[in-house]
PDB file of N, CA and C in Angstrom:
ATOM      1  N   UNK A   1       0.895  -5.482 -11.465  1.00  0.00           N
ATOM      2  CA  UNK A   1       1.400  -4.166 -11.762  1.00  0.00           C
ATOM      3  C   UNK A   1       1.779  -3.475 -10.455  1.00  0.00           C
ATOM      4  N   UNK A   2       3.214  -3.426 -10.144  1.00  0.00           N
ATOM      5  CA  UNK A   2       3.567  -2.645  -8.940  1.00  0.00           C
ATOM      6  C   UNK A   2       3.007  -0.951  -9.278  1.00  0.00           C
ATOM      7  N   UNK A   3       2.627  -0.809  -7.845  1.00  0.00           N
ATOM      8  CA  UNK A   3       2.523   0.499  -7.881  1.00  0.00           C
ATOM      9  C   UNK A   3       3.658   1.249  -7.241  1.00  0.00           C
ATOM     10  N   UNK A   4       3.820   2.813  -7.201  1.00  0.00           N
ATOM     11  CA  UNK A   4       5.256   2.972  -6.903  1.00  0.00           C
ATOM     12  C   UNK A   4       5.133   4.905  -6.041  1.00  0.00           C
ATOM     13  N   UNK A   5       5.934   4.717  -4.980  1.00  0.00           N
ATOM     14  CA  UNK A   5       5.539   6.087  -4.448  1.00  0.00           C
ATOM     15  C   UNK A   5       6.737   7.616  -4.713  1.00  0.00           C
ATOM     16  N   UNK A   6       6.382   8.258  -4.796  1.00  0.00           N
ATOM     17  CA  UNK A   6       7.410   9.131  -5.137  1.00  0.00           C
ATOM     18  C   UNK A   6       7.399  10.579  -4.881  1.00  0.00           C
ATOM     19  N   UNK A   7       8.266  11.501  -4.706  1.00  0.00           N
ATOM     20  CA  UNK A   7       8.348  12.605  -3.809  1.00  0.00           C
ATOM     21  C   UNK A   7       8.923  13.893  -5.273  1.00  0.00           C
ATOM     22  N   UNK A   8       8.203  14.667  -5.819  1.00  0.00           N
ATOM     23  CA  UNK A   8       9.079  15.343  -6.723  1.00  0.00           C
ATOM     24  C   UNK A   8      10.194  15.882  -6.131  1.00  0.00           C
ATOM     25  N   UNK A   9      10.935  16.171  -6.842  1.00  0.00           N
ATOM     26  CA  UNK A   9      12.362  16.844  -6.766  1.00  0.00           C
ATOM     27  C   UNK A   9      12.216  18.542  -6.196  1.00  0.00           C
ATOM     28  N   UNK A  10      11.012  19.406  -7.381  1.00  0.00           N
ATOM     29  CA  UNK A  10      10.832  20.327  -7.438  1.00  0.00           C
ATOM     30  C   UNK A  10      10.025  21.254  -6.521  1.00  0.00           C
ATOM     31  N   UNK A  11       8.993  20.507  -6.383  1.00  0.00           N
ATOM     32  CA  UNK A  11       7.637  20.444  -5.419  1.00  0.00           C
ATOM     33  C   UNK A  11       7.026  20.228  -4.081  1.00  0.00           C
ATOM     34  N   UNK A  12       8.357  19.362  -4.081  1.00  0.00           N
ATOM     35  CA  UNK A  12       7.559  18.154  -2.767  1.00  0.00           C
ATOM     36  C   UNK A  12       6.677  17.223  -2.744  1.00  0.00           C
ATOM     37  N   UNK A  13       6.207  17.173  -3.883  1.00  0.00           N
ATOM     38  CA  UNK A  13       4.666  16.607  -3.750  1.00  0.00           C
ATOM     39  C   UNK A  13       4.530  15.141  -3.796  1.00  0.00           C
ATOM     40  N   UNK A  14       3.768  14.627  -2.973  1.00  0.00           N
ATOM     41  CA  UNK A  14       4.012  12.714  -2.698  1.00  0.00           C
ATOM     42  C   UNK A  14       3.055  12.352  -3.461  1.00  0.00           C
ATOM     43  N   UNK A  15       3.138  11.227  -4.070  1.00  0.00           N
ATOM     44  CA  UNK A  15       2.001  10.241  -5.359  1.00  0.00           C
ATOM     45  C   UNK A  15       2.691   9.439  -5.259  1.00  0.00           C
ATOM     46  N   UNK A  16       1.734   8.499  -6.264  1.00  0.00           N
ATOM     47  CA  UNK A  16       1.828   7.637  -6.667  1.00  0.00           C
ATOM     48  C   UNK A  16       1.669   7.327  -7.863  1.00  0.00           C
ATOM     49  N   UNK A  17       2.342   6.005  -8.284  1.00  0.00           N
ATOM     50  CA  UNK A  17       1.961   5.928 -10.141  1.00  0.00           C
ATOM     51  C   UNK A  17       2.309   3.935 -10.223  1.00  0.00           C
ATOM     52  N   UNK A  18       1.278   3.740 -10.863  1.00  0.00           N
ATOM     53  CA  UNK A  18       1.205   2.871 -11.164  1.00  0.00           C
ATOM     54  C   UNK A  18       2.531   2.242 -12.513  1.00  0.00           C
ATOM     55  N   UNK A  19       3.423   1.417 -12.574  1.00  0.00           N
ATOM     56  CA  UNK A  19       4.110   1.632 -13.038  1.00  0.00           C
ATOM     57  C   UNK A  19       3.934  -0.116 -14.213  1.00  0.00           C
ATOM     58  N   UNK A  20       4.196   0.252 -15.931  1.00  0.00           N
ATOM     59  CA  UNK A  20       3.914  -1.069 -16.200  1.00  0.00           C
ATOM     60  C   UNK A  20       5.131  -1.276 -16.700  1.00  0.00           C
ATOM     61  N   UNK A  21       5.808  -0.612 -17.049  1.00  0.00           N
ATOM     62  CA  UNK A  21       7.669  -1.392 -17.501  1.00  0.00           C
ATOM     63  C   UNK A  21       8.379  -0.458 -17.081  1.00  0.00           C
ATOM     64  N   UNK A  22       9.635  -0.465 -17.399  1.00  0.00           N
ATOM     65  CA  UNK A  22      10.606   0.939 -16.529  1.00  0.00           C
ATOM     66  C   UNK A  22      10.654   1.464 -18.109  1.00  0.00           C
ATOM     67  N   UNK A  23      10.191   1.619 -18.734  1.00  0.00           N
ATOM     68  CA  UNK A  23      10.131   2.825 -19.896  1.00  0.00           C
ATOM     69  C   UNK A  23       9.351   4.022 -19.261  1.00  0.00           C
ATOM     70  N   UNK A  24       8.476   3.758 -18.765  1.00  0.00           N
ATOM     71  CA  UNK A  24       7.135   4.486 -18.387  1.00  0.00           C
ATOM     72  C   UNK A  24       7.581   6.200 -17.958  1.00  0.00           C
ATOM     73  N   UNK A  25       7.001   7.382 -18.588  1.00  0.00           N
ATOM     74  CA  UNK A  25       7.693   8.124 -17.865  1.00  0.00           C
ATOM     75  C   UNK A  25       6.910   8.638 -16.780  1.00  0.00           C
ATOM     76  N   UNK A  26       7.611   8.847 -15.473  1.00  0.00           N
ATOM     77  CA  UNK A  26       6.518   9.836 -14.289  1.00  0.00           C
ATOM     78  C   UNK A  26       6.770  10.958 -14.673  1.00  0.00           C
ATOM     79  N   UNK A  27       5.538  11.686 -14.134  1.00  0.00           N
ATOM     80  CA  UNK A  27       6.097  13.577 -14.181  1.00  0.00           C
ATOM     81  C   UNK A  27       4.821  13.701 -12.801  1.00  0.00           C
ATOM     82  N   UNK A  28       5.127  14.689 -12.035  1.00  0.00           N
ATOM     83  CA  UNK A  28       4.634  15.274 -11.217  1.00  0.00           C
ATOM     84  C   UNK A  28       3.210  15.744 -11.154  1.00  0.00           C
ATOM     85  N   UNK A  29       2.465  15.135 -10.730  1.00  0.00           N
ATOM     86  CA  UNK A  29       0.534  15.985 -11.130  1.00  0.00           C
ATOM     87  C   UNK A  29       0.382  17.297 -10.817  1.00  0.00           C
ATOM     88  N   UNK A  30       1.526  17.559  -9.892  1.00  0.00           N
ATOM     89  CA  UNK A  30       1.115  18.842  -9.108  1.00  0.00           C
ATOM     90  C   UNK A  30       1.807  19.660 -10.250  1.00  0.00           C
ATOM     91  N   UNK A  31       2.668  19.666 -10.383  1.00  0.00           N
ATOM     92  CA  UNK A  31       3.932  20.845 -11.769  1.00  0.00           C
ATOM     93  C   UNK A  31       4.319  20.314 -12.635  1.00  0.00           C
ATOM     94  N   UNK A  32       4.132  18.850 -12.917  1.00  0.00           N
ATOM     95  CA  UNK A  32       4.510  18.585 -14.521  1.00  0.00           C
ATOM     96  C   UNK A  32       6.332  17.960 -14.282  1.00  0.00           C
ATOM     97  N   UNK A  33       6.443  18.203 -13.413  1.00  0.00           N
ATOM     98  CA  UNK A  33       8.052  18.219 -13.254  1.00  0.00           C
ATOM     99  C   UNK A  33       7.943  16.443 -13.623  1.00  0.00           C
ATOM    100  N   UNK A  34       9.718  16.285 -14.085  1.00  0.00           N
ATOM    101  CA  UNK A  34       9.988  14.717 -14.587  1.00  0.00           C
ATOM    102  C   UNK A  34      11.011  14.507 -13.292  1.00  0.00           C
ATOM    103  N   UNK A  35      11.412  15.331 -12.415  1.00  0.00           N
ATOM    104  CA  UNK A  35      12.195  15.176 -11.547  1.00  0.00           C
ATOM    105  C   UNK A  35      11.591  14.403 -10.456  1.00  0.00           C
ATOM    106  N   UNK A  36      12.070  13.099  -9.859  1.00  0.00           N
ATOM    107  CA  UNK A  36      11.164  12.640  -8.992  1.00  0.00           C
ATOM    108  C   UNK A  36      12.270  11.615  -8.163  1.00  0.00           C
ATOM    109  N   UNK A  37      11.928  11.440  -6.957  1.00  0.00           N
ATOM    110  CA  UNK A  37      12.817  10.406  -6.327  1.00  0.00           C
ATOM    111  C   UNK A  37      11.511   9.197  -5.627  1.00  0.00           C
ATOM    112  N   UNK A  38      12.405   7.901  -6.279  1.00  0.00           N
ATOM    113  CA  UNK A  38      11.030   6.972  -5.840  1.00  0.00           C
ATOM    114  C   UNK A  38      11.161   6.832  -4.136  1.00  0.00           C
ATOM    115  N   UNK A  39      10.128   6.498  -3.351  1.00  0.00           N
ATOM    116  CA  UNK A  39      10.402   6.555  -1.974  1.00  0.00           C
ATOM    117  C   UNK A  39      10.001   5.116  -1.730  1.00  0.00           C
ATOM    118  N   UNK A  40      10.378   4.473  -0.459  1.00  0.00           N
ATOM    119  CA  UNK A  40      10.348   3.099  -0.104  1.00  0.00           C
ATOM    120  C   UNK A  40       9.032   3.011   0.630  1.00  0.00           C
ATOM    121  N   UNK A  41       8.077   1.965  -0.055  1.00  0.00           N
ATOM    122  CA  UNK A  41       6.966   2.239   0.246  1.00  0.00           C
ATOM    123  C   UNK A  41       6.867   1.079   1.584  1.00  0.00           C
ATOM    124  N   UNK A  42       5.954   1.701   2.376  1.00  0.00           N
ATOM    125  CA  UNK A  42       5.426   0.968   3.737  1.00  0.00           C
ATOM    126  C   UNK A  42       4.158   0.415   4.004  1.00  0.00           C
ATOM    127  N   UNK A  43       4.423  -0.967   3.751  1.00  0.00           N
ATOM    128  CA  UNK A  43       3.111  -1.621   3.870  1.00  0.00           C
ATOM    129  C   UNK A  43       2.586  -2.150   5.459  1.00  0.00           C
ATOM    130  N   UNK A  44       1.614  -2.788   5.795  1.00  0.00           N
ATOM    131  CA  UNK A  44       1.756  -3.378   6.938  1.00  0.00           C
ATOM    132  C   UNK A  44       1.830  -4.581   6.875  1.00  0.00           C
ATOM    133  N   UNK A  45       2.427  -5.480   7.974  1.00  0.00           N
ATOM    134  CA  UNK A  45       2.792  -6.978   8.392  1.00  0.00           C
ATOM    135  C   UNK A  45       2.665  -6.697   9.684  1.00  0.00           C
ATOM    136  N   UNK A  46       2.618  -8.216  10.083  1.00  0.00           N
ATOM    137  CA  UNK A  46       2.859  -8.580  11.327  1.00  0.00           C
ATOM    138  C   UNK A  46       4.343  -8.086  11.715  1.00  0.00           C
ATOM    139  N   UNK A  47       4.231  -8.347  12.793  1.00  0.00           N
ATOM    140  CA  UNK A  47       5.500  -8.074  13.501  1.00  0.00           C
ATOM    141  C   UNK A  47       5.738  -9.360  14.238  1.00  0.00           C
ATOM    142  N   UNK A  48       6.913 -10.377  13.970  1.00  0.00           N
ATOM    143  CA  UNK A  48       7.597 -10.922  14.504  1.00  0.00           C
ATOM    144  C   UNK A  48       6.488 -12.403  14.056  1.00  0.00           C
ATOM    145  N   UNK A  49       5.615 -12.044  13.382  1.00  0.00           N
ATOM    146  CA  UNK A  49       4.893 -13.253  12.991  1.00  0.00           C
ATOM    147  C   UNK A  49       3.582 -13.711  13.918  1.00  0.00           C
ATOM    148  N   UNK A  50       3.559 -12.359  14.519  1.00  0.00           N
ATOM    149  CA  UNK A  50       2.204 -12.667  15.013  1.00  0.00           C
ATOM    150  C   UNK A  50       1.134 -12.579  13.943  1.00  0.00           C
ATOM    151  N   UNK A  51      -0.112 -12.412  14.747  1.00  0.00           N
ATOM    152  CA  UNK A  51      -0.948 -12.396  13.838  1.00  0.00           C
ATOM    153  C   UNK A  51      -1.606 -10.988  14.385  1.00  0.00           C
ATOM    154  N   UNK A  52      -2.012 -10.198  13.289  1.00  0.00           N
ATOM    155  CA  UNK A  52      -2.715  -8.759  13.043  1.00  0.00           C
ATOM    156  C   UNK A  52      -4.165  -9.042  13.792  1.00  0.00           C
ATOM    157  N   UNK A  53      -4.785  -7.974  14.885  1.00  0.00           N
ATOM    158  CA  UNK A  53      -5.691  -7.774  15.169  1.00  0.00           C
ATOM    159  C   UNK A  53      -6.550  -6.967  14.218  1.00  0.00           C
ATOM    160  N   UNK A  54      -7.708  -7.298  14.023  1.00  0.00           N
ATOM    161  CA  UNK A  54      -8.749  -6.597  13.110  1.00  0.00           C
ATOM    162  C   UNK A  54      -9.972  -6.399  13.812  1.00  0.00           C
ATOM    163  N   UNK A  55      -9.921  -6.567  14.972  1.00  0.00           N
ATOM    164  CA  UNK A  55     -10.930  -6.300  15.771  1.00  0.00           C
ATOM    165  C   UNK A  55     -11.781  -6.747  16.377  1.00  0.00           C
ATOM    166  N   UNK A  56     -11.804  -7.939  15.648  1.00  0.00           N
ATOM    167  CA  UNK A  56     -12.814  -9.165  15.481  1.00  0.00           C
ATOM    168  C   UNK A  56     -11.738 -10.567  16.376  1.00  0.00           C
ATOM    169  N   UNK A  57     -12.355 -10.986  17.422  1.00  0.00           N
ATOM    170  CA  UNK A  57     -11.946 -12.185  18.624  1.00  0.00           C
ATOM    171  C   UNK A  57     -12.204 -13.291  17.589  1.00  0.00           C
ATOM    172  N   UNK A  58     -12.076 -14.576  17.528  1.00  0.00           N
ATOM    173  CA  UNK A  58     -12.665 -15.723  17.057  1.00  0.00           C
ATOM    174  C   UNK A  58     -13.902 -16.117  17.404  1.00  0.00           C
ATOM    175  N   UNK A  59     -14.156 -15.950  18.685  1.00  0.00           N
ATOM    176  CA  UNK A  59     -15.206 -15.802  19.851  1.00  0.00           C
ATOM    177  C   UNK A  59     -16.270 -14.769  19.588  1.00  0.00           C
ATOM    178  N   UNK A  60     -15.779 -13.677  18.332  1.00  0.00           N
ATOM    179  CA  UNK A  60     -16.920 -12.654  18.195  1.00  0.00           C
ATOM    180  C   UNK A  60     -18.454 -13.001  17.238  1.00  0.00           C
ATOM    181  N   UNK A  61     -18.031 -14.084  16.550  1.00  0.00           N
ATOM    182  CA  UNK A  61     -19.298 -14.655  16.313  1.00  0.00           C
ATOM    183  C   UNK A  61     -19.717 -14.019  14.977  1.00  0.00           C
ATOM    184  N   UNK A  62     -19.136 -12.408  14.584  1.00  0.00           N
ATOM    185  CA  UNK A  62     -19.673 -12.125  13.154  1.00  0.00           C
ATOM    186  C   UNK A  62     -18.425 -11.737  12.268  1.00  0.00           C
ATOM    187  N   UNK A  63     -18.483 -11.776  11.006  1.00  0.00           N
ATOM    188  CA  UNK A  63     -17.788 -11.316   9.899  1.00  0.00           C
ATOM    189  C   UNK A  63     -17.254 -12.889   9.785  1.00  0.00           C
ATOM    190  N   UNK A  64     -16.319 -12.193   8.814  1.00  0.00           N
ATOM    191  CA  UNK A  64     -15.366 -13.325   8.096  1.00  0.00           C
ATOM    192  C   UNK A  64     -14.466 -13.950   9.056  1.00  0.00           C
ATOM    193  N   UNK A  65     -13.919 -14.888   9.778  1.00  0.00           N
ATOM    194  CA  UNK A  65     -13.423 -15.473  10.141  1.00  0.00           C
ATOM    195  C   UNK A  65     -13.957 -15.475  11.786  1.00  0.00           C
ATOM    196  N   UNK A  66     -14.734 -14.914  11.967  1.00  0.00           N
ATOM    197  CA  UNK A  66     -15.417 -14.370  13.289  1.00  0.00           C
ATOM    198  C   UNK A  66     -16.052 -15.900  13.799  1.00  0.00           C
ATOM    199  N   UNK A  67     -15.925 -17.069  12.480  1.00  0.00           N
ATOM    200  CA  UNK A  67     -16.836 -17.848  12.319  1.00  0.00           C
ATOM    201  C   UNK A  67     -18.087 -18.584  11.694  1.00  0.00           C
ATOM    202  N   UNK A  68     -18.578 -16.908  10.695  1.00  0.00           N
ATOM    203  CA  UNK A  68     -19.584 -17.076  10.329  1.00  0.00           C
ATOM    204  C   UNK A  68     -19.506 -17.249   9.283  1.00  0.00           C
ATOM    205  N   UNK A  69     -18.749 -17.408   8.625  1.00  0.00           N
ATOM    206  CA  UNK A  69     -18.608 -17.790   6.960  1.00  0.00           C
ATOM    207  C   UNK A  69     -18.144 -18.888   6.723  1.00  0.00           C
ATOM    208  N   UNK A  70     -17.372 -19.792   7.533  1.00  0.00           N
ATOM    209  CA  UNK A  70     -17.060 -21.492   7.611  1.00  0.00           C
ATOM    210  C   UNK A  70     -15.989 -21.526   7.235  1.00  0.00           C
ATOM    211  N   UNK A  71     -15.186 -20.239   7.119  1.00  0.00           N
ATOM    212  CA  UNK A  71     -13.688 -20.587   6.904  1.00  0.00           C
ATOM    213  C   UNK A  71     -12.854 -20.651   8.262  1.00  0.00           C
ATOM    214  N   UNK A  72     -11.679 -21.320   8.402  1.00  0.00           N
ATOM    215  CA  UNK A  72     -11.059 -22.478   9.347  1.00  0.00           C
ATOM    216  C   UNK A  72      -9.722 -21.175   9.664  1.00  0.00           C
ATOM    217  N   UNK A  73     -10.036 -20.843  10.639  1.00  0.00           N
ATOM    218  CA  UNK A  73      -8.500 -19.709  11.011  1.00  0.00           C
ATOM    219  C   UNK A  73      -7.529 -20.096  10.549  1.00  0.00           C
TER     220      UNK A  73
END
């Protein structure tokens, strides 16, 4: 089930709505309004195919991939 972000028309107001077919109608939480423009949502990725720091070295010895759970980078 994509979720979907959106900016009312009337309001300003940014949400979100979980969306399950394009029948579905949005309206605004803040005013009720049906006026809405969907906005392009921004997730994170790598960049250029590196790989994402989480804080954790390979070398750090705890959490999930730190080593201690036996899964293989």
């Amino acid at each position: 089930m994509p979720i979907y972000e959106y900016v009312c028309d009337d309001c300003g107001e940014h949400y979100e709505r979980i969306v399950m077919n394009g029948k579905t109608k949005i309206t605004c939480p803040k005013c009720s309004s049906a006026k809405n423009t969907i906005q392009l949502s921004v997730f994170a990725a790598p960049a250029n195919g590196s790989k994402a720091s989480g804080g954790f070295s390979e070398s750090s010895g705890g959490g999930c991939c730190g080593g201690a759970c036996g899964c293989k980078n």
